[in-house]
C-alpha atoms as a PDB file:
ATOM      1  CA  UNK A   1      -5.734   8.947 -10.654  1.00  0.00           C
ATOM      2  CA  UNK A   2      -9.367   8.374 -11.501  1.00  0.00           C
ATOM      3  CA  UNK A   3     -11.753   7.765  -8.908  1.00  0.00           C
ATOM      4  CA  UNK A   4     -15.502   7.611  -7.938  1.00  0.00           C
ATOM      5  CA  UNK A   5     -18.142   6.341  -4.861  1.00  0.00           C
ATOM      6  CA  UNK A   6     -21.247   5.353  -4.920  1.00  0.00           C
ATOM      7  CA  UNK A   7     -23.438   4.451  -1.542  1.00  0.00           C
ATOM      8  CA  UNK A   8     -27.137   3.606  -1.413  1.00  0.00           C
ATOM      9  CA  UNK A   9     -28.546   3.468   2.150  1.00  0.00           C
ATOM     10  CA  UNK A  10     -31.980   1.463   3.103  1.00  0.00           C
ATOM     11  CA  UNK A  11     -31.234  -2.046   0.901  1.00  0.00           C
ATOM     12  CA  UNK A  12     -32.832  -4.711   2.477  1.00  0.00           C
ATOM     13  CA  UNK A  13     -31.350  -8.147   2.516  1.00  0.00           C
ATOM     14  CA  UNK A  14     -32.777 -11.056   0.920  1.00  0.00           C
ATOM     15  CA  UNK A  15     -33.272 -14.410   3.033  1.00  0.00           C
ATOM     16  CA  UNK A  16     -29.301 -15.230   2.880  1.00  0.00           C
ATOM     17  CA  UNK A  17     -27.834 -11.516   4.079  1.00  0.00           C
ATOM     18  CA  UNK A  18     -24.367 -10.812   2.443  1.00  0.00           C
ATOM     19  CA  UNK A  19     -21.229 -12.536   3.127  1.00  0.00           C
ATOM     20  CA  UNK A  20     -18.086 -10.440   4.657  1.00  0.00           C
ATOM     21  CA  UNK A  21     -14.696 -10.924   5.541  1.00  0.00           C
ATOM     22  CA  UNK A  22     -14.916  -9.541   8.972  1.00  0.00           C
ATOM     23  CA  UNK A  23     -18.099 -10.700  10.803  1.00  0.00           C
ATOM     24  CA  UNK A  24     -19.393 -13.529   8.543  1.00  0.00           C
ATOM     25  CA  UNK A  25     -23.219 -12.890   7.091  1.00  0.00           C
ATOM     26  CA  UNK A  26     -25.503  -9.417   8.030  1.00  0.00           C
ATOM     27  CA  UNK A  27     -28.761  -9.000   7.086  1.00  0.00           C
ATOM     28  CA  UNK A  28     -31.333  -6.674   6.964  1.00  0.00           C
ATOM     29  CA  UNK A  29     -30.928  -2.984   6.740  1.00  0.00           C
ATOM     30  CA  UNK A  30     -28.080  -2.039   5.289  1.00  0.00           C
ATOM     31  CA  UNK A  31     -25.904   0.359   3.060  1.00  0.00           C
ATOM     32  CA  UNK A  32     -23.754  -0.695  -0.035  1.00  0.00           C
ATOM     33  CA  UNK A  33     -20.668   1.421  -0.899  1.00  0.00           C
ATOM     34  CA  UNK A  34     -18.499   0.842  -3.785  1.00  0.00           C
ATOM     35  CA  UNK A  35     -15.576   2.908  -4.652  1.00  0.00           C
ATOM     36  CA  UNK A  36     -13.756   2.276  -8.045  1.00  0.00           C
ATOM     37  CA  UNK A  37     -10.197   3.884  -8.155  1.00  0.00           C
ATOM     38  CA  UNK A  38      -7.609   3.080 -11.385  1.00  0.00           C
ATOM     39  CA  UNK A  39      -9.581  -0.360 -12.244  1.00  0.00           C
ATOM     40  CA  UNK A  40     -10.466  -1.904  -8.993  1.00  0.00           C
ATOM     41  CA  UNK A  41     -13.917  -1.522  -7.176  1.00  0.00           C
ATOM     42  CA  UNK A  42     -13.919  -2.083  -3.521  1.00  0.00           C
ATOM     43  CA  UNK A  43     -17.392  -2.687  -1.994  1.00  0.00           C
ATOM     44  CA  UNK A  44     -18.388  -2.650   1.705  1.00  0.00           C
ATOM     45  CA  UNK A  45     -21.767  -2.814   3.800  1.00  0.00           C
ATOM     46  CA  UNK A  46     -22.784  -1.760   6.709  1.00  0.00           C
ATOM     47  CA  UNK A  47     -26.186  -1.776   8.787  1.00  0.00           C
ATOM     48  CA  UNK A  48     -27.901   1.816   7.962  1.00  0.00           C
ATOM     49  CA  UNK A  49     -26.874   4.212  10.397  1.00  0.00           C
ATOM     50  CA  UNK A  50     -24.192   2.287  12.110  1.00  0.00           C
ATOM     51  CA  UNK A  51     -20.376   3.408  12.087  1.00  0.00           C
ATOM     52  CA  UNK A  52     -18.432   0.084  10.943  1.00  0.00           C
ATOM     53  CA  UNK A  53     -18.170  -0.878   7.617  1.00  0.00           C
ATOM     54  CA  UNK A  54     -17.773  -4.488   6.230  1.00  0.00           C
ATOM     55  CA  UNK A  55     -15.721  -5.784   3.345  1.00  0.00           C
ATOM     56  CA  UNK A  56     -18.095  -7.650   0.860  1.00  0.00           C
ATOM     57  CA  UNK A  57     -17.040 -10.956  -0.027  1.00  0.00           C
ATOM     58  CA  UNK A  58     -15.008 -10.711  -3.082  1.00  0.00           C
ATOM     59  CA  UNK A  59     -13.824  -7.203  -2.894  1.00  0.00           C
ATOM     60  CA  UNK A  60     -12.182  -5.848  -4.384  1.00  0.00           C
ATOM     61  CA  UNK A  61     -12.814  -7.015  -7.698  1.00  0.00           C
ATOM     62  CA  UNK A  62     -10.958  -5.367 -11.243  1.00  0.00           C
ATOM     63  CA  UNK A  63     -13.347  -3.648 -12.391  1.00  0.00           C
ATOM     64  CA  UNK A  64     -12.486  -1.497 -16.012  1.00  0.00           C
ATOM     65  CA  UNK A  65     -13.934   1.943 -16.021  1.00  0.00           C
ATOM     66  CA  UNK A  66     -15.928   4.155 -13.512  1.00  0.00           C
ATOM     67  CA  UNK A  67     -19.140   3.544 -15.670  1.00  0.00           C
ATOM     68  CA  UNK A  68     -18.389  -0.448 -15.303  1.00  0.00           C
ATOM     69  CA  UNK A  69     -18.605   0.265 -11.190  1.00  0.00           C
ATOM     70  CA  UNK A  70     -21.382   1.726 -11.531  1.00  0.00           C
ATOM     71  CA  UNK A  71     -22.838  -1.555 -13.107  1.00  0.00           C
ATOM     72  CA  UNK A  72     -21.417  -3.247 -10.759  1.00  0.00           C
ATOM     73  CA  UNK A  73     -22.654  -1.360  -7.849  1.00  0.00           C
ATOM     74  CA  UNK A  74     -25.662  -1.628  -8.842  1.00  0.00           C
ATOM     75  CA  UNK A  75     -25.089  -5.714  -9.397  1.00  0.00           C
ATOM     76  CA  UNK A  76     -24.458  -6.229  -6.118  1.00  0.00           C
ATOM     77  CA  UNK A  77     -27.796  -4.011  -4.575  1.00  0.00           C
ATOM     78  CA  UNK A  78     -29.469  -6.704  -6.844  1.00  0.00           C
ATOM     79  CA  UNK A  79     -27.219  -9.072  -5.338  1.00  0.00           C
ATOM     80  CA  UNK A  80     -28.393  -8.491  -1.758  1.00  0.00           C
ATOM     81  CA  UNK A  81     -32.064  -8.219  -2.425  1.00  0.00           C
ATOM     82  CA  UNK A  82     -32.041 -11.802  -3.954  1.00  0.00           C
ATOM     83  CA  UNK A  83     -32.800 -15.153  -2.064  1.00  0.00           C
ATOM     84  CA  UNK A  84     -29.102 -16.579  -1.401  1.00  0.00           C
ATOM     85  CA  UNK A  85     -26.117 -14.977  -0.118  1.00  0.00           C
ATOM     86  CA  UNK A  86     -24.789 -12.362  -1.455  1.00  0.00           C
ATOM     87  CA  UNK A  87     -20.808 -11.692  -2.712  1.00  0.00           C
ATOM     88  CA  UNK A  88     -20.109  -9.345  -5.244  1.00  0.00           C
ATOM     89  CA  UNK A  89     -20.967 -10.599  -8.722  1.00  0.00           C
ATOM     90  CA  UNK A  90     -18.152 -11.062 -11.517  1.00  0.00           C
ATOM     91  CA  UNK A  91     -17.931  -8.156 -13.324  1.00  0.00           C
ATOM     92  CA  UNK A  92     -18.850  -8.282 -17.113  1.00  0.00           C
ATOM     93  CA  UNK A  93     -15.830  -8.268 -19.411  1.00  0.00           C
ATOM     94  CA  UNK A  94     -16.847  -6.970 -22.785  1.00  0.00           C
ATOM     95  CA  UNK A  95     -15.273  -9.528 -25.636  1.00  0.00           C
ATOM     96  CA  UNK A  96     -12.770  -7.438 -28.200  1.00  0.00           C
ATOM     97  CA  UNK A  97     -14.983  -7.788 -30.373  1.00  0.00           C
ATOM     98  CA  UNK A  98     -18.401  -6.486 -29.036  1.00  0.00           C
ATOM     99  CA  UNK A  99     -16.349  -3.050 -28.659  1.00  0.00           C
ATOM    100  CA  UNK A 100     -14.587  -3.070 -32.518  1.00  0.00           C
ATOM    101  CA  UNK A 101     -18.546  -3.816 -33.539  1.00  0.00           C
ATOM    102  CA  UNK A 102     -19.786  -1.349 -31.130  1.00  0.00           C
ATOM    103  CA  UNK A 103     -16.897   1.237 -32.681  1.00  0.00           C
ATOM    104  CA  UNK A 104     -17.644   0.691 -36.044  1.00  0.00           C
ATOM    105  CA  UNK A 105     -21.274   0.813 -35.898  1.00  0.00           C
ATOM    106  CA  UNK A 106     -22.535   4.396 -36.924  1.00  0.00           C
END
């Protein structure tokens, strides 16, 4: 099983907070956590400091490899600084044949 976490405390939201399952939109300051485990990336916020967490609005997502959570993680920290609401973002699928190019470049 391959897994891996990343959290980054002290994001503050842009004007439209971040959508959740649980308790609807939260702004202000808060801490994103995503953990990737075999392919899917679960992300969850919570106000910095406070004990409950909340399930981002689209997690959990597929997500490909460890390093493509950590893009993504860092997608949605974007993601809640901007103006509108936030979700997590789609993660980007590399096309078959960006990686044969990528491969046979050298």
């Amino acid at each position: 099983m391959s897994w891996a976490s990343w959290t980054t405390p002290g994001v503050y939201s842009g004007r439209g907070g971040v959508l959740t399952e649980e308790v609807g939109v939260v702004s202000g300051d808060l801490t994103v956590h995503t953990t990737w485990v075999d392919g899917e990336a679960s992300v969850t916020v919570q106000y910095t400091g406070a004990a409950d967490w909340f399930t981002v609005s689209g997690s959990p997502a597929p997500c490909p490899s460890e390093a493509a959570s950590r893009d993504l993680h860092d997608a949605v920290i974007a993601a809640v600084r901007g103006p509108t609401t936030a979700t997590v973002p789609a993660v980007p699928q590399a096309s078959p044949g960006a990686a044969a190019d990528a491969a046979g470049a050298g």
